[in-house]
Protein backbone atom coordinates (compact mmCIF):
# COMPACT_ATOMS: atom_id res chain seq x y z
CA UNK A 1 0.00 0.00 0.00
CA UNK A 2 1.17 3.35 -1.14
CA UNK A 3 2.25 6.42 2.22
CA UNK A 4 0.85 9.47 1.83
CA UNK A 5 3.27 11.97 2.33
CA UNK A 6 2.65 14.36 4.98
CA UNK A 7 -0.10 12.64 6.66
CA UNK A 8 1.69 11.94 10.10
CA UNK A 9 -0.64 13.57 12.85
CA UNK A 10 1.63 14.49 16.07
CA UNK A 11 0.82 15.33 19.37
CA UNK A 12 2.15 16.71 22.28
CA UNK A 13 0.64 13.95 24.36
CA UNK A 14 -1.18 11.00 22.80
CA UNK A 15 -4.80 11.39 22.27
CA UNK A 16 -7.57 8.89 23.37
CA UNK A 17 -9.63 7.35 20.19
CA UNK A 18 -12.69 9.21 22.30
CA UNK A 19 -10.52 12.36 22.38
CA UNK A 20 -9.54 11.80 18.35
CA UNK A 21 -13.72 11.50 17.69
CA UNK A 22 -14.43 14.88 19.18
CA UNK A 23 -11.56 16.57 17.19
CA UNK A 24 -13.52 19.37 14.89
CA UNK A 25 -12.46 19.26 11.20
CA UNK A 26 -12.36 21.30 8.31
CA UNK A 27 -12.21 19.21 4.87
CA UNK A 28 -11.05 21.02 2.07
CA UNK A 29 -12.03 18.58 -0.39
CA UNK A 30 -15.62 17.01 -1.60
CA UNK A 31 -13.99 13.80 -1.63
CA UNK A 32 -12.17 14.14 2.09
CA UNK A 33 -15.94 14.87 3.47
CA UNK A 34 -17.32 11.72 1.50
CA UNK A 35 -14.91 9.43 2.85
CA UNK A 36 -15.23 11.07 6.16
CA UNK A 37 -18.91 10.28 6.37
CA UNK A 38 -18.11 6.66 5.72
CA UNK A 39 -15.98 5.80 8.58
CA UNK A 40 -18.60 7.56 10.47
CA UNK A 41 -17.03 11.05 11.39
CA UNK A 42 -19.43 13.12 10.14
CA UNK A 43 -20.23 15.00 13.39
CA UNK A 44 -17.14 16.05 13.19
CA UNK A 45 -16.88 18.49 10.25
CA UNK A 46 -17.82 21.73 10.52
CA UNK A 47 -16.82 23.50 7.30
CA UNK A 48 -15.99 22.29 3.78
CA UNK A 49 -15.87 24.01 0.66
CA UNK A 50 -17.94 24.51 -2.56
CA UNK A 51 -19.04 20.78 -4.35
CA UNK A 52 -19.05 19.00 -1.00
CA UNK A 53 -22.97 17.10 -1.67
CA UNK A 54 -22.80 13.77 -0.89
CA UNK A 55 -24.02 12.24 0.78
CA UNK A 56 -27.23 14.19 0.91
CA UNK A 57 -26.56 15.72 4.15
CA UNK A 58 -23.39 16.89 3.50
CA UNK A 59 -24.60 19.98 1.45
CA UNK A 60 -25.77 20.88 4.88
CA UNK A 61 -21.70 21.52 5.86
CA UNK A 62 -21.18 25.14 6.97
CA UNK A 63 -19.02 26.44 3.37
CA UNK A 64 -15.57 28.49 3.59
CA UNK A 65 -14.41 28.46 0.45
CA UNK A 66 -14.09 26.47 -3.04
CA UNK A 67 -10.91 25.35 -5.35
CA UNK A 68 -9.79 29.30 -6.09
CA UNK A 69 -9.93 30.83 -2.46
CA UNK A 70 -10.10 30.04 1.24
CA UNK A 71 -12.04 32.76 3.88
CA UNK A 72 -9.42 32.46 6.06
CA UNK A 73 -11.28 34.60 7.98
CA UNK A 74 -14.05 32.24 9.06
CA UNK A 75 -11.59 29.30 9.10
CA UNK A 76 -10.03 31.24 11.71
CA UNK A 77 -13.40 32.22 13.89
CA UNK A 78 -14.62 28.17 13.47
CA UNK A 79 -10.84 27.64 15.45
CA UNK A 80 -10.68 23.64 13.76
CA UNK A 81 -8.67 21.67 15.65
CA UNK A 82 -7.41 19.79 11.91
CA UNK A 83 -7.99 21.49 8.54
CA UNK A 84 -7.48 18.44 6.00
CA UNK A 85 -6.47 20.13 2.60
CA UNK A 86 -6.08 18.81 -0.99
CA UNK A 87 -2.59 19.20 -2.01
CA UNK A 88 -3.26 19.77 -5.35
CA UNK A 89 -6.91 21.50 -4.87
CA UNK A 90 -6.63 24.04 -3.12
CA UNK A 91 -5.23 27.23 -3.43
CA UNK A 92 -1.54 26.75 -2.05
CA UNK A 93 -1.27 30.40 -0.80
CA UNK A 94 -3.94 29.93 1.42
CA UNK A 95 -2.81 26.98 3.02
CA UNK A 96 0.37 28.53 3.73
CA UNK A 97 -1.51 31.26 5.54
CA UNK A 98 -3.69 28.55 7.40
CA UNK A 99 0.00 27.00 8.73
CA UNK A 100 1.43 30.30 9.89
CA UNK A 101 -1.74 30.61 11.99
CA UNK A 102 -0.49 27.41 13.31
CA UNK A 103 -3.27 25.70 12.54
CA UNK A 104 -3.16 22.07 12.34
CA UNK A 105 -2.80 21.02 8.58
CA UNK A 106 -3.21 17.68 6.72
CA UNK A 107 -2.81 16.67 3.43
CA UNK A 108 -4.29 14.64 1.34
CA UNK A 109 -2.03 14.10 -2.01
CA UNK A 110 -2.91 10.98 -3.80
CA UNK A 111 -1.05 9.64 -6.68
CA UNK A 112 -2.35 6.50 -7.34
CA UNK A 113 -5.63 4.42 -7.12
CA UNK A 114 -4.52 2.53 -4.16
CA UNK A 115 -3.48 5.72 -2.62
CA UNK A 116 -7.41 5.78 -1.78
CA UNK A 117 -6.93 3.29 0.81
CA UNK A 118 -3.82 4.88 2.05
CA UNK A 119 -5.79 8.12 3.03
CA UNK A 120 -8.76 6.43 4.45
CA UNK A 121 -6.66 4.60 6.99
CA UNK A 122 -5.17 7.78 7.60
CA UNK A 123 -8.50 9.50 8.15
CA UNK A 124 -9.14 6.73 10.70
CA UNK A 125 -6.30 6.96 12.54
CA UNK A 126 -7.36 10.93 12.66
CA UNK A 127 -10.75 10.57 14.13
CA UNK A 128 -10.67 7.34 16.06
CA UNK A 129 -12.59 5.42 13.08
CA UNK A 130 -9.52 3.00 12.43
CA UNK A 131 -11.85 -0.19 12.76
CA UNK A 132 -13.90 0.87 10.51
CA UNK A 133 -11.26 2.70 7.82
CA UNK A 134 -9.89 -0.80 7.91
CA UNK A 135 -12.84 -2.78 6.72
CA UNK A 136 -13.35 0.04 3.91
CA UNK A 137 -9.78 0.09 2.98
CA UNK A 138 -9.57 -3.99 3.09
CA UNK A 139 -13.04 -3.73 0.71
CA UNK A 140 -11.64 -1.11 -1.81
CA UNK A 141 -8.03 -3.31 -2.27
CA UNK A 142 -9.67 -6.54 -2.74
CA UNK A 143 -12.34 -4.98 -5.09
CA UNK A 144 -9.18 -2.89 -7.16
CA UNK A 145 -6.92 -6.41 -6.91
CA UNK A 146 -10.48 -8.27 -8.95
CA UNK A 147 -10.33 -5.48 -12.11
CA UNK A 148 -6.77 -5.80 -12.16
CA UNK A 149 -6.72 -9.43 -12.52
CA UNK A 150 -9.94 -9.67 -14.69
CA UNK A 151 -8.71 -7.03 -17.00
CA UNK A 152 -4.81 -6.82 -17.32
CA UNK A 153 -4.04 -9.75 -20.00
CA UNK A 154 -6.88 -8.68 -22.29
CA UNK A 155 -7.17 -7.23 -25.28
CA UNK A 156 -6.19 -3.15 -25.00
CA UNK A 157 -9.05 -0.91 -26.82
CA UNK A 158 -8.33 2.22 -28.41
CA UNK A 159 -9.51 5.17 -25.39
CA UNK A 160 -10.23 8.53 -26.01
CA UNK A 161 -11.04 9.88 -22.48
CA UNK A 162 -12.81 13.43 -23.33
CA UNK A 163 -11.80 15.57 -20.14
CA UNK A 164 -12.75 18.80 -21.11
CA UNK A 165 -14.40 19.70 -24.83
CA UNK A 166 -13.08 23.13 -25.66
CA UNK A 167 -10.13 23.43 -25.48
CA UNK A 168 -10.11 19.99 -25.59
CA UNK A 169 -8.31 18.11 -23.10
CA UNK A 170 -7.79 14.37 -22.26
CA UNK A 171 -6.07 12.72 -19.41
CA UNK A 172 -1.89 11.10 -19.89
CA UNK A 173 0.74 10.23 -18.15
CA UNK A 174 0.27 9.83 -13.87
CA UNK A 175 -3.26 11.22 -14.20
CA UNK A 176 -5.91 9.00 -11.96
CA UNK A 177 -8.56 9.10 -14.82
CA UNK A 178 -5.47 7.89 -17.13
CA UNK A 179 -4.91 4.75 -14.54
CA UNK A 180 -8.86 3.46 -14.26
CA UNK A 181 -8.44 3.75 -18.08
CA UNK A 182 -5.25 1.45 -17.93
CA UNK A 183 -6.90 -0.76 -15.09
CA UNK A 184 -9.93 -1.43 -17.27
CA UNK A 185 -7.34 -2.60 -20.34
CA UNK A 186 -7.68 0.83 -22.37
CA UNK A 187 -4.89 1.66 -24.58
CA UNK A 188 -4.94 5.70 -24.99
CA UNK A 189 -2.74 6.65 -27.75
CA UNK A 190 -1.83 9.82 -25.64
CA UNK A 191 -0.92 8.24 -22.80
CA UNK A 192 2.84 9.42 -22.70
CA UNK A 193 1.80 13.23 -23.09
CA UNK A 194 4.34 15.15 -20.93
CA UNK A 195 1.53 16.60 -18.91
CA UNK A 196 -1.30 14.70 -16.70
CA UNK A 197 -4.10 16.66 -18.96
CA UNK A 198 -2.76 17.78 -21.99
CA UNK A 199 -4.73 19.94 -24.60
CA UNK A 200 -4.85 17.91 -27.94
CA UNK A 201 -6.47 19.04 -31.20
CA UNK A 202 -9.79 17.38 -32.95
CA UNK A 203 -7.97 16.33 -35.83
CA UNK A 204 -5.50 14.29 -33.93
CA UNK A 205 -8.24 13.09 -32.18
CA UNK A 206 -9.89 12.02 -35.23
CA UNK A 207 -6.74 10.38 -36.59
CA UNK A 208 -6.36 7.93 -33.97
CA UNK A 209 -9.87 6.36 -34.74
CA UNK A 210 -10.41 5.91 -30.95
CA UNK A 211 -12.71 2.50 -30.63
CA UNK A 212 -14.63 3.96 -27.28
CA UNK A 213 -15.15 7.66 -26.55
CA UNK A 214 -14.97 8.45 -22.73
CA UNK A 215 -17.55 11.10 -21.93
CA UNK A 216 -18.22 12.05 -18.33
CA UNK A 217 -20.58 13.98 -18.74
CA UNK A 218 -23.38 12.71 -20.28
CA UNK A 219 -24.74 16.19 -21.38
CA UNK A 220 -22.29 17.94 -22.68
CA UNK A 221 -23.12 17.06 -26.30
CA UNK A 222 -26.04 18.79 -25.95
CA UNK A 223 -24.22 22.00 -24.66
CA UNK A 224 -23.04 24.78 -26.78
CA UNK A 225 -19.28 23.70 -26.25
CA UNK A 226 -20.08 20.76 -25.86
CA UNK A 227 -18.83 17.61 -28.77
CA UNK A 228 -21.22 15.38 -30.25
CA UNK A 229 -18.87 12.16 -31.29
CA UNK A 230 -21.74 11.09 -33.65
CA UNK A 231 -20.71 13.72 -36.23
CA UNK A 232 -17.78 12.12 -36.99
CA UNK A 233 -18.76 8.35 -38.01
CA UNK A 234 -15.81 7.59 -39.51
CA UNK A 235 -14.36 6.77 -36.15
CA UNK A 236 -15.31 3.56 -34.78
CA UNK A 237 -16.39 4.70 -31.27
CA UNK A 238 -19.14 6.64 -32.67
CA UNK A 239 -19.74 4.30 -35.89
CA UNK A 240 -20.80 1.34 -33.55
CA UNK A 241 -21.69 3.52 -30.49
CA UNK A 242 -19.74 3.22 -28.02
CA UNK A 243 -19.30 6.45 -26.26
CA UNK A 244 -19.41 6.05 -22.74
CA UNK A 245 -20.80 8.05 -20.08
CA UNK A 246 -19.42 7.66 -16.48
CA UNK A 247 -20.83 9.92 -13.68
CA UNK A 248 -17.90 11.77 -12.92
CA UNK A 249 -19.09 12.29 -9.17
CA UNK A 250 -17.74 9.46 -8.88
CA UNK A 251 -14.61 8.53 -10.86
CA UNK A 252 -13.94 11.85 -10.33
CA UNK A 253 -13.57 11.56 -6.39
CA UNK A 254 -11.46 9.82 -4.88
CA UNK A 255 -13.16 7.52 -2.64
CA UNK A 256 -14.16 3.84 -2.33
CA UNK A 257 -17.26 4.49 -4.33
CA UNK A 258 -15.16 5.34 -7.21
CA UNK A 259 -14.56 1.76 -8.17
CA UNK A 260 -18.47 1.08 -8.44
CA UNK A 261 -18.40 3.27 -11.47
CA UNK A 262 -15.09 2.12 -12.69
CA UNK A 263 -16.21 -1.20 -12.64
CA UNK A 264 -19.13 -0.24 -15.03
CA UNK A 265 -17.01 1.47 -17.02
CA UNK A 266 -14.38 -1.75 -17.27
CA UNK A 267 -17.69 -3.38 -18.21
CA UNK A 268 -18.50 -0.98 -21.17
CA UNK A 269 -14.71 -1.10 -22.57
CA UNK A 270 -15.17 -5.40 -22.59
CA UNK A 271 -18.40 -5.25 -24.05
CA UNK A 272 -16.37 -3.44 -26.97
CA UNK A 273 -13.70 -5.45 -26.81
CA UNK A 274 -15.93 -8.61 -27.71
CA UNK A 275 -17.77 -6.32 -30.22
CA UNK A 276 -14.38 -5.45 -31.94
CA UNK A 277 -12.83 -8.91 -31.88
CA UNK A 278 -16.28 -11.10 -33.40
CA UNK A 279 -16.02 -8.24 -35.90
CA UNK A 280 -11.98 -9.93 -37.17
């Protein structure tokens, strides 16, 4: 299992697991308040910031802030005794003024897929949850160990993962969308891109003759910027439709429920595999 770095919680004097489940939390993340709520700490936060709404009651959480800016203000007045921040979500200027507050501050930084398990543990050891952290953690690596062995030795399919539609932007490299691509036995031809989410162009795109179209969101055709694969029938993902629609509340976020949807998706990409092959 993959260490978080910075994740290490020390005290002056140890605390009790009663005295670690009355600590008051700020999570700066919508996927640090979902996996909060399912170790059962949810009394515990009382702030979070903008896209923090699920489970249902979560969009109840008191709000200080969102992905561009922090009210440090209120942070300060609410007095958490841990602030658990995204490394790579939140506004980095901010956190350094959270720290020379000397407020308590946690990251959460995963790289990897298993890195989800990593950080729940961690959040359990935080609130006096480990018990149950384990049992989600234990769930998550034996459900990510199946679609690795079911998957890896097949066929790869052509991916296009759509990320963003103008500009357009897919996922490459060390991205997490890029690795439940690679778990589910996707081969995206931009895959060794020099950044995590590169821009690409249409026509290179087109060129590739991607055999599945990954398309979060399953409305965005219908939007003004949005693409509508369909157009362009030449390619074999839209010829024998298969563009794919994941809800990206979920492989999106970081959590244990992300593999539900990955597993779906894994699901989608075989069906095509099948469809492909019979088609030889």
């Amino acid at each position: 299992m993959t260490s978080l770095p910075s994740t290490a919680i020390t005290e002056t004097l140890p605390l009790t697991q009663e005295q670690k489940q009355q600590r008051r939390i700020i999570a700066l993340a919508p996927h640090l308040v979902e996996s909060l709520y399912a170790i059962g700490a949810a009394e515990q936060i009382i702030g979070t910031t903008a896209h923090a709404d699920y489970p249902e009651s979560a969009k109840n959480i008191l709000r200080i802030g969102n992905y561009a800016r922090l009210q440090i203000e209120k942070i300060l007045q609410l007095n958490p005794d841990v602030i658990i921040a995204w490394k790579s979500g939140n506004p980095s200027d901010d956190l350094e003024r959270l720290e020379k507050y000397n407020l308590k501050v946690v990251y959460s930084a995963p790289t990897k897929l298993e890195d989800v398990a990593a950080e729940i543990l961690m959040l359990g050891e935080l609130t006096g949850r480990e018990e149950k952290a384990k049992a989600l953690t234990t769930k998550y690596l034996s459900t990510l160990n199946t679609l690795k062995n079911t998957y890896n030795h097949k066929t790869p399919v052509k991916v296009f993962y759509e990320m963003w539609s103008r500009p357009l932007r897919t996922v490459a490299n060390n991205a997490l969308l890029q690795q439940q691509v690679e778990l589910c036995g996707g081969n995206n031809p931009f895959a060794n891109a020099v950044d995590d989410y590169p821009i690409v162009g249409l026509e290179q795109v087109l060129t590739t003759l991607p055999e599945v179209v990954i398309q979060p969101n399953p409305h965005s055709a219908d939007s003004p910027d949005g693409l509508n694969w369909q157009q362009w029938q030449h390619i074999p993902a839209a010829k024998n439709n298969f563009i794919l629609h994941p809800n990206p509340d979920k492989t999106h976020r970081l959590t244990t429920r992300m593999l539900d949807e990955v597993k779906v998706m894994c699901e989608q990409i075989d069906l095509a595999r099948k469809f492909y092959k019979n088609k030889e």
